[in-house]
C-alpha atoms as a PDB file:
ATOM      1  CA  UNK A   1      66.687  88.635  98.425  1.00  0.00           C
ATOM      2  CA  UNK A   2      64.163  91.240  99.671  1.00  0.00           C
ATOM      3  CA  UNK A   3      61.632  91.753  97.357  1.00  0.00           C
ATOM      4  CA  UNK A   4      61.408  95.169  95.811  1.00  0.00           C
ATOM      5  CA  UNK A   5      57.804  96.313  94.345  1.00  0.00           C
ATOM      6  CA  UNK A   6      57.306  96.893  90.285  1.00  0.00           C
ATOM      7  CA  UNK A   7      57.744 101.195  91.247  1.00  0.00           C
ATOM      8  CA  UNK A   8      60.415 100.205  93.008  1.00  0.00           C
ATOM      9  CA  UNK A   9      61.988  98.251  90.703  1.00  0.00           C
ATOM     10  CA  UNK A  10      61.246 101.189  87.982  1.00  0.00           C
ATOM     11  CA  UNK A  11      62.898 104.090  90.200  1.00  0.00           C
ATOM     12  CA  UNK A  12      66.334 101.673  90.327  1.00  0.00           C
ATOM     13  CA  UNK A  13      66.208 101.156  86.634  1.00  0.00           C
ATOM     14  CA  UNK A  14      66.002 105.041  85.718  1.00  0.00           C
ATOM     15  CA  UNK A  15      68.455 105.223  88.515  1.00  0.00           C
ATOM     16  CA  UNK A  16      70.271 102.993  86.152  1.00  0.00           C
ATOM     17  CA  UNK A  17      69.854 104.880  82.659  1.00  0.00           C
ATOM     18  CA  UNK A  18      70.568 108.007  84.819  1.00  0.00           C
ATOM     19  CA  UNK A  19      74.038 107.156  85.652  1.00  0.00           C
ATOM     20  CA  UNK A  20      74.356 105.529  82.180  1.00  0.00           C
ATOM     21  CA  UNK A  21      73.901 108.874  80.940  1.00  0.00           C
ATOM     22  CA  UNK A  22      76.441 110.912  83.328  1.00  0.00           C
ATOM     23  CA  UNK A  23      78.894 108.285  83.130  1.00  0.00           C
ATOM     24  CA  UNK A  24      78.922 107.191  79.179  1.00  0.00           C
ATOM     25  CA  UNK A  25      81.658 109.166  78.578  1.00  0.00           C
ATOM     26  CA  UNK A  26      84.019 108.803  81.721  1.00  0.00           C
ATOM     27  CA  UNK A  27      87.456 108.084  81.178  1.00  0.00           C
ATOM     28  CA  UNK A  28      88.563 107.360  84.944  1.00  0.00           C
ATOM     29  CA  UNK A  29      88.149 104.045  86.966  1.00  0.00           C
ATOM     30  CA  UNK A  30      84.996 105.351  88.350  1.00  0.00           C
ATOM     31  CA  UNK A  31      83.208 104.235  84.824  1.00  0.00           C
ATOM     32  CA  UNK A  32      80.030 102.267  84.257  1.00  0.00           C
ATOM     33  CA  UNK A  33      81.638  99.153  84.842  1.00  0.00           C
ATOM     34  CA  UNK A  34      83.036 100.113  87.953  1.00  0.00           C
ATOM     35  CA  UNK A  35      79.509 101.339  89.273  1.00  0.00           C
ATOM     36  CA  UNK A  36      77.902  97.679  88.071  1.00  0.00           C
ATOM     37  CA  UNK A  37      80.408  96.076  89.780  1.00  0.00           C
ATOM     38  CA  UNK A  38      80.074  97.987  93.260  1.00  0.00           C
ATOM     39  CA  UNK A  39      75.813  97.345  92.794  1.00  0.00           C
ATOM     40  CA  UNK A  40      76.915  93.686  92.227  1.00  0.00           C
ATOM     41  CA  UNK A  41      79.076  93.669  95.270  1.00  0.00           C
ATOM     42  CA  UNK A  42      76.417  95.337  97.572  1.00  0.00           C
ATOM     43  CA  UNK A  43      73.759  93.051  96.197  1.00  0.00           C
ATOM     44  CA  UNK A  44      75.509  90.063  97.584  1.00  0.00           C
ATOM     45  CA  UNK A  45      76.359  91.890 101.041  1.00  0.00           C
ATOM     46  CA  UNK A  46      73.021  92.655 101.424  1.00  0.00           C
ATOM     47  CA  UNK A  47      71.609  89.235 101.429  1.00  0.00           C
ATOM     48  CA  UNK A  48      74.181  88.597 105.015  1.00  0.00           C
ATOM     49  CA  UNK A  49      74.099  91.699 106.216  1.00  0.00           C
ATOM     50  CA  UNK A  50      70.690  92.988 105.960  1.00  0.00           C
ATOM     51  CA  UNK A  51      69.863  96.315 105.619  1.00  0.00           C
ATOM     52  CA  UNK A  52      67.079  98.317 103.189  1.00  0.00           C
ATOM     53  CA  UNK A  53      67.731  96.917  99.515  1.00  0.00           C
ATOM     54  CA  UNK A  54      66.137  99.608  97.788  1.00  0.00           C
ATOM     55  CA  UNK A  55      67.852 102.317  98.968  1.00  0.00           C
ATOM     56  CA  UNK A  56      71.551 100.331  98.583  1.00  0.00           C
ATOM     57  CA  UNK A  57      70.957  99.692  94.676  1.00  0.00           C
ATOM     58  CA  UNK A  58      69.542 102.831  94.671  1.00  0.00           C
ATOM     59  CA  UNK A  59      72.667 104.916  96.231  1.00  0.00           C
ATOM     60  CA  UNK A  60      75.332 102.076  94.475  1.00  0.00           C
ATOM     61  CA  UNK A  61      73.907 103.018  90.726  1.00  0.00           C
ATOM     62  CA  UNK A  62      74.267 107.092  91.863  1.00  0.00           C
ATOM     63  CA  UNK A  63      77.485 107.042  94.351  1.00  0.00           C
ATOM     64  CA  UNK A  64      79.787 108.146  91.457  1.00  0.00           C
ATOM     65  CA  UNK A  65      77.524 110.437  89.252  1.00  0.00           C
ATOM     66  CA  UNK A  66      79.395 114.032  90.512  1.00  0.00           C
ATOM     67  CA  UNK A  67      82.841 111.981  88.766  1.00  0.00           C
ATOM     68  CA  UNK A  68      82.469 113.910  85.794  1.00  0.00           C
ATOM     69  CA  UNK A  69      82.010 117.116  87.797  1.00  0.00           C
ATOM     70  CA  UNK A  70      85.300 115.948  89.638  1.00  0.00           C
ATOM     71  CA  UNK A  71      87.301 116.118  86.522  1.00  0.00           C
ATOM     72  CA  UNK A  72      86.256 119.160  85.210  1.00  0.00           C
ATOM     73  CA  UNK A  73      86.524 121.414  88.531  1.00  0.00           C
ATOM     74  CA  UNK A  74      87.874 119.573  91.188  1.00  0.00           C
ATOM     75  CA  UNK A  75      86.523 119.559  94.321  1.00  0.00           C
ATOM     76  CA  UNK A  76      84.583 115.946  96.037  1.00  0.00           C
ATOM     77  CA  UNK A  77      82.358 113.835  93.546  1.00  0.00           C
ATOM     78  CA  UNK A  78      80.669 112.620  96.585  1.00  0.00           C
ATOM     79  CA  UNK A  79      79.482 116.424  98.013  1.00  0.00           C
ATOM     80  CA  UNK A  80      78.419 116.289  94.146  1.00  0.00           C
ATOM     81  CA  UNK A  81      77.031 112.894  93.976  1.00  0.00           C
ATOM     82  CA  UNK A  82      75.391 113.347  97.025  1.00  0.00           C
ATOM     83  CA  UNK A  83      73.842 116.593  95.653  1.00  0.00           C
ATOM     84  CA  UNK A  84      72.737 114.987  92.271  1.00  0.00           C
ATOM     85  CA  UNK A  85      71.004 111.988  93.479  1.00  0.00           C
ATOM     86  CA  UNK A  86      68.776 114.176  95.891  1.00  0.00           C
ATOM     87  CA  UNK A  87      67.539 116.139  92.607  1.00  0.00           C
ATOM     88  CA  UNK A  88      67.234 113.040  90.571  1.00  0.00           C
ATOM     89  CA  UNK A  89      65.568 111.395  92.920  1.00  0.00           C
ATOM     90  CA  UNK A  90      63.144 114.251  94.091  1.00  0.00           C
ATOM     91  CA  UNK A  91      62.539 114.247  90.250  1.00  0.00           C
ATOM     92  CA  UNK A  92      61.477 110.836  90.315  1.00  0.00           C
ATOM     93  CA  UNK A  93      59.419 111.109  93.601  1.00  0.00           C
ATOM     94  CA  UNK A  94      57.118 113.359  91.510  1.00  0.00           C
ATOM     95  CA  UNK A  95      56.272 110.245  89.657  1.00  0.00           C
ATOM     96  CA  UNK A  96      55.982 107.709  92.231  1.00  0.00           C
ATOM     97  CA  UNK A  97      55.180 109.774  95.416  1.00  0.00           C
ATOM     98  CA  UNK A  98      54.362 106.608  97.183  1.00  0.00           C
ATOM     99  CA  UNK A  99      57.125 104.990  96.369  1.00  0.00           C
ATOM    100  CA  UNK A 100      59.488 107.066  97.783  1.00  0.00           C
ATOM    101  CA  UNK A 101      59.690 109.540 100.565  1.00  0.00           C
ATOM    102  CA  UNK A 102      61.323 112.460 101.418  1.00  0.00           C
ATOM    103  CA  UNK A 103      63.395 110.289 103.896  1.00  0.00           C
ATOM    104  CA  UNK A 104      64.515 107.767 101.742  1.00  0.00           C
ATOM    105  CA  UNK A 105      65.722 110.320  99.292  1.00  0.00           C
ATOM    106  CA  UNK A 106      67.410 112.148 102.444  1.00  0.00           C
ATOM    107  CA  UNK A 107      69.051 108.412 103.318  1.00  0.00           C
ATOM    108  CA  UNK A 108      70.940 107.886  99.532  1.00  0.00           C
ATOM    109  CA  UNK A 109      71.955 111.500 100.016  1.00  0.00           C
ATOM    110  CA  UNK A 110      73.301 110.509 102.803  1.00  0.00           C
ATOM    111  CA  UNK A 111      74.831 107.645 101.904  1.00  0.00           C
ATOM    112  CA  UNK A 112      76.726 108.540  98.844  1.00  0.00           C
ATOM    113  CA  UNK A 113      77.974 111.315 100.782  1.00  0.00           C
ATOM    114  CA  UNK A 114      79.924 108.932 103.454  1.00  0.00           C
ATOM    115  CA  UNK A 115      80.786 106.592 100.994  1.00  0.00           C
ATOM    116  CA  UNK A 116      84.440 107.897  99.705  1.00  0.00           C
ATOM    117  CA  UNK A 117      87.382 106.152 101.144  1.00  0.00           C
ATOM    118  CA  UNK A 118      89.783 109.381 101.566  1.00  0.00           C
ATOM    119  CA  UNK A 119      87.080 110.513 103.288  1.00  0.00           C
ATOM    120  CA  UNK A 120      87.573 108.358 106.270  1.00  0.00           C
ATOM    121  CA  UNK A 121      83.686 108.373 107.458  1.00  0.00           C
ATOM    122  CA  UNK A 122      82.807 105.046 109.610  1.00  0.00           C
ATOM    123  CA  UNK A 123      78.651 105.672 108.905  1.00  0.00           C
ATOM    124  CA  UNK A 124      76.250 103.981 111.590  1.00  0.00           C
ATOM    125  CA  UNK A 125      73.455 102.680 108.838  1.00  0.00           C
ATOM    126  CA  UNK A 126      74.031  99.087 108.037  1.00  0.00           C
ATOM    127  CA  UNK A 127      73.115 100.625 104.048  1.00  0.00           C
ATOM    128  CA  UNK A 128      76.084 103.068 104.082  1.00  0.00           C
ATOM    129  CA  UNK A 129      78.275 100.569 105.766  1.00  0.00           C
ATOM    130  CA  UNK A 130      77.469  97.994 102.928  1.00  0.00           C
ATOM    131  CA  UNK A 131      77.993 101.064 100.079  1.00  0.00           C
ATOM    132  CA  UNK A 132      81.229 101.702 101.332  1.00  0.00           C
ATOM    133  CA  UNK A 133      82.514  97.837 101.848  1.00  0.00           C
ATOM    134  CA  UNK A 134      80.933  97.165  98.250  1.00  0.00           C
ATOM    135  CA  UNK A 135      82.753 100.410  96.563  1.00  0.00           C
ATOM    136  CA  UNK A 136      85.952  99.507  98.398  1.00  0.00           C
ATOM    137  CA  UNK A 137      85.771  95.356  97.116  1.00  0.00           C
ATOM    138  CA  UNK A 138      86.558  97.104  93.919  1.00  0.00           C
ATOM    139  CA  UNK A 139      90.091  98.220  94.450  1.00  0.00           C
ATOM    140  CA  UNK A 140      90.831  94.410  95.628  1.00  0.00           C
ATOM    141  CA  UNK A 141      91.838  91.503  93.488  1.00  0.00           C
ATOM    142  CA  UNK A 142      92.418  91.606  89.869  1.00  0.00           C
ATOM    143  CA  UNK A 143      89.627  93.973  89.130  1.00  0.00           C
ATOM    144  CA  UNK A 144      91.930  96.479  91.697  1.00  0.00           C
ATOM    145  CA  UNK A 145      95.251  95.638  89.703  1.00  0.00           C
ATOM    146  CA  UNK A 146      93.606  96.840  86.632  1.00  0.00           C
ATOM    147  CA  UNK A 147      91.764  99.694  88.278  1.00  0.00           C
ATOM    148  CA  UNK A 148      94.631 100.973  90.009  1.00  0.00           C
ATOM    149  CA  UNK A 149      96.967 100.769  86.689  1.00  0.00           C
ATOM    150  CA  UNK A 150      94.097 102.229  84.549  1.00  0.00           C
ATOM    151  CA  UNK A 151      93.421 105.400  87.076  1.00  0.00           C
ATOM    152  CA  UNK A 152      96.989 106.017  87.361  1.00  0.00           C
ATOM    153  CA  UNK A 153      96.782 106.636  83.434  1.00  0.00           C
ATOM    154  CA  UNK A 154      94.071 108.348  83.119  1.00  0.00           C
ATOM    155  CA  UNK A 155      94.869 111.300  85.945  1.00  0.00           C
ATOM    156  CA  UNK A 156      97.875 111.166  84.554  1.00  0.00           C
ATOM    157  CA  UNK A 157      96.243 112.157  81.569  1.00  0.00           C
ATOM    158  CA  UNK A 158      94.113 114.613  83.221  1.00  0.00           C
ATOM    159  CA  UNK A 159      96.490 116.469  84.404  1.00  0.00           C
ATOM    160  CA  UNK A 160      98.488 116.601  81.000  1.00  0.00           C
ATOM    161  CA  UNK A 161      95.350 117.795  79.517  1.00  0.00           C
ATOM    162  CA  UNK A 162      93.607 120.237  82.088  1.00  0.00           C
ATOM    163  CA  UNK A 163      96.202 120.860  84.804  1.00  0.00           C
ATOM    164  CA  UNK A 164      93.440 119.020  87.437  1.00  0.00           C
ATOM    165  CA  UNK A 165      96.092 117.538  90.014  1.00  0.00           C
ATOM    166  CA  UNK A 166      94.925 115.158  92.528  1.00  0.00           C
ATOM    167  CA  UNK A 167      96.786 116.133  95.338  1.00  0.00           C
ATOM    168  CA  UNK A 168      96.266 112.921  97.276  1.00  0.00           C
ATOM    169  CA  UNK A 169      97.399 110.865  94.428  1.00  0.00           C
ATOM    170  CA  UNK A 170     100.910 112.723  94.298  1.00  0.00           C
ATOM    171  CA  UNK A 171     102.963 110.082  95.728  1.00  0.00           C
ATOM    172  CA  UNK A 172     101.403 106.829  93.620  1.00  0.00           C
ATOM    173  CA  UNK A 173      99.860 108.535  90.482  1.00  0.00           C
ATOM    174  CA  UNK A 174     102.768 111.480  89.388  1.00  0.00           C
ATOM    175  CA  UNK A 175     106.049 109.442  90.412  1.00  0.00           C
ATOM    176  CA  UNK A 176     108.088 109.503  87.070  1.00  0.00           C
ATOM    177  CA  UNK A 177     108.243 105.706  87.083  1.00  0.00           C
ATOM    178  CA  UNK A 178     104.950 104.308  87.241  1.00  0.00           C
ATOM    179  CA  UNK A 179     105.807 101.241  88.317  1.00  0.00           C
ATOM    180  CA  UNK A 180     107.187 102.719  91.287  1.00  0.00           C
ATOM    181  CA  UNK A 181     103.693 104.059  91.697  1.00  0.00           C
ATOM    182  CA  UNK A 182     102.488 100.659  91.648  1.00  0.00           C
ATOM    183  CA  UNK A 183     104.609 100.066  94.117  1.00  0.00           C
ATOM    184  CA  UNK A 184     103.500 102.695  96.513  1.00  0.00           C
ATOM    185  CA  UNK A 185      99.851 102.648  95.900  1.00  0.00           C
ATOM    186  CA  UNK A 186     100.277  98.960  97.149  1.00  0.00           C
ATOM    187  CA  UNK A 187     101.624 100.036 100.358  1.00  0.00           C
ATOM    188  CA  UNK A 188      99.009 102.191 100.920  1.00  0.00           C
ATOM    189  CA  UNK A 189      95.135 101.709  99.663  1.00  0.00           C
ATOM    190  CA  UNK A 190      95.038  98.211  99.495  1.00  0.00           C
ATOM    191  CA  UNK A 191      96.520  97.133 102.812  1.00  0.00           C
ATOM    192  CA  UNK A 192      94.674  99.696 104.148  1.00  0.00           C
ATOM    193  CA  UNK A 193      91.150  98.493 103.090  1.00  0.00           C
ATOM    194  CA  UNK A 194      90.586  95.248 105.227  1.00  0.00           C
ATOM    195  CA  UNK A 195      91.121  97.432 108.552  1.00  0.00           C
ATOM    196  CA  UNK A 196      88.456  99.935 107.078  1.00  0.00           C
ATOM    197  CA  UNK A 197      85.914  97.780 105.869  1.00  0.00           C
ATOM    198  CA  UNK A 198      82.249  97.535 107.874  1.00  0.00           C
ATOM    199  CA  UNK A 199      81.023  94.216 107.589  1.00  0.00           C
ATOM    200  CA  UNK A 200      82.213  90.210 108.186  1.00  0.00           C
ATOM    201  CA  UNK A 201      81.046  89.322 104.969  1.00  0.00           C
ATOM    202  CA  UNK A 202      82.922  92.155 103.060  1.00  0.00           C
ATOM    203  CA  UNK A 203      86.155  91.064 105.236  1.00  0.00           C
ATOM    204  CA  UNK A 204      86.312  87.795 104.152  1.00  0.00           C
ATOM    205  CA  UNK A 205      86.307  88.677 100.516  1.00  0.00           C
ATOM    206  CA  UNK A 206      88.979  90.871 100.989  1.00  0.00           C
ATOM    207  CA  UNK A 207      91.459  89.085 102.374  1.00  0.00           C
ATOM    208  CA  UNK A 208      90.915  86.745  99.674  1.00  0.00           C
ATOM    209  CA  UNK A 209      91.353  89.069  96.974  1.00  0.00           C
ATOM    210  CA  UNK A 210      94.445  91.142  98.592  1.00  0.00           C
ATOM    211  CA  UNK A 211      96.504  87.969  98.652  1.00  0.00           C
ATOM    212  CA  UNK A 212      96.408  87.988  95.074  1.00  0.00           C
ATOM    213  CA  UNK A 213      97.572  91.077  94.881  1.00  0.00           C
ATOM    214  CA  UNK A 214     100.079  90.720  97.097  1.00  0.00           C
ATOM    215  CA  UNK A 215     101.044  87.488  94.378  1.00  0.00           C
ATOM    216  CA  UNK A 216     101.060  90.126  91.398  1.00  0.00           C
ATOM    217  CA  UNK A 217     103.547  92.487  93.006  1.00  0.00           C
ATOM    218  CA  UNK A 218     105.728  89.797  94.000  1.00  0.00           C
ATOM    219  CA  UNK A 219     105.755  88.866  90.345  1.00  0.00           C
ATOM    220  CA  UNK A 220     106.033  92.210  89.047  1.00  0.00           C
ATOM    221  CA  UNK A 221     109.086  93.062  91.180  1.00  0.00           C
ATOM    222  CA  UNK A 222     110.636  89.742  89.922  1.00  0.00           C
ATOM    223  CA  UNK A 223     110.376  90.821  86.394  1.00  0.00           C
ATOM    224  CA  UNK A 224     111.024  93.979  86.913  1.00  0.00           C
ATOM    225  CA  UNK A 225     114.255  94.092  89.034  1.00  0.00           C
END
């Protein structure tokens, strides 16, 4: 693993209580765990794939901070991501102005802002790439089963209680059975992620974890039908 300096290291942990903060409170699938999970993930991508390890913890801890914003008017939490990690960060540049520059805070800008998978952005930097592979991971394997399940509640919920309606999410999130849903997310994102993921390494994993979920659907349908 690249080795990061002691400012460095201090900038990714308030980073780290930053999102803490914005997130304590989430209800969605985009949560705290979720966002330790994705840093995890593009931890261990880095060490194959290379690329600047500062600035991937640094835009994995902030890539879903505008989530809250999200729920409460709509819109892209990456544009609002995006848009809160340059001000944190330019906040934290006071501190350590040779630590980090004006174009690393540019880069995890950047990088959040590419990172959504409706989105559809293929970035050129090996550090968005990795962002991207390590967010997606997340929907795969068990961890997606339970993710996928627990968003489908949740906006569900949303929209019971604020009238916020993910438009994209119509035909998986607001079917009136939501095992049917289930059923149609599955046919959709996840098949969908190994054809849009960057790197080897990221590949690999996902095939992996997508033929277990291909194993729980069987198994749902069995008990289900």
């Amino acid at each position: 693993m690249t080795n990061l300096s002691a400012a460095q290291l201090q900038i990714i942990e308030n980073a780290r209580q930053y999102m803490i903060q914005i997130l304590d409170n989430e209800t969605t699938s985009h949560d705290i765990g979720h966002v330790f999970r994705v840093e995890k993930n593009a931890v261990f991508l880095q060490q194959t794939e290379g690329g600047n390890l500062f600035l991937i913890r640094l835009a994995t801890l902030l890539h879903d901070v505008g989530t809250p914003k999200e729920n409460e008017i709509g819109g892209d939490h990456a544009v609002y991501g995006s848009e809160m990690a340059f001000d944190f960060l330019k906040s934290e540049q006071q501190k350590y102005p040779e630590t980090i520059s004006d174009a690393d805070i540019s880069a995890v800008s950047s990088i959040i802002l590419s990172h959504r998978f409706s989105s559809g952005q293929k970035p050129e930097a090996i550090e968005a790439q990795i962002l991207q592979d390590a967010d997606r991971l997340d929907a795969l394997g068990a961890v997606g089963v339970f993710r996928s399940v627990y968003s489908m509640g949740s906006l569900r919920m949303l929209k019971c209680l604020t009238g916020i309606d993910k438009g994209s999410s119509k035909k998986t999130v607001y079917t009136k059975d939501p095992v049917e849903g289930f059923y149609a997310y599955m046919s959709y994102k996840p098949q969908e992620i190994p054809n849009r993921l960057n790197t080897e390494t990221a590949k690999r994993i996902a095939k992996e974890r997508l033929e277990f979920m291909e194993l729980f659907e069987k198994q749902l349908r069995e008990e289900n039908d």
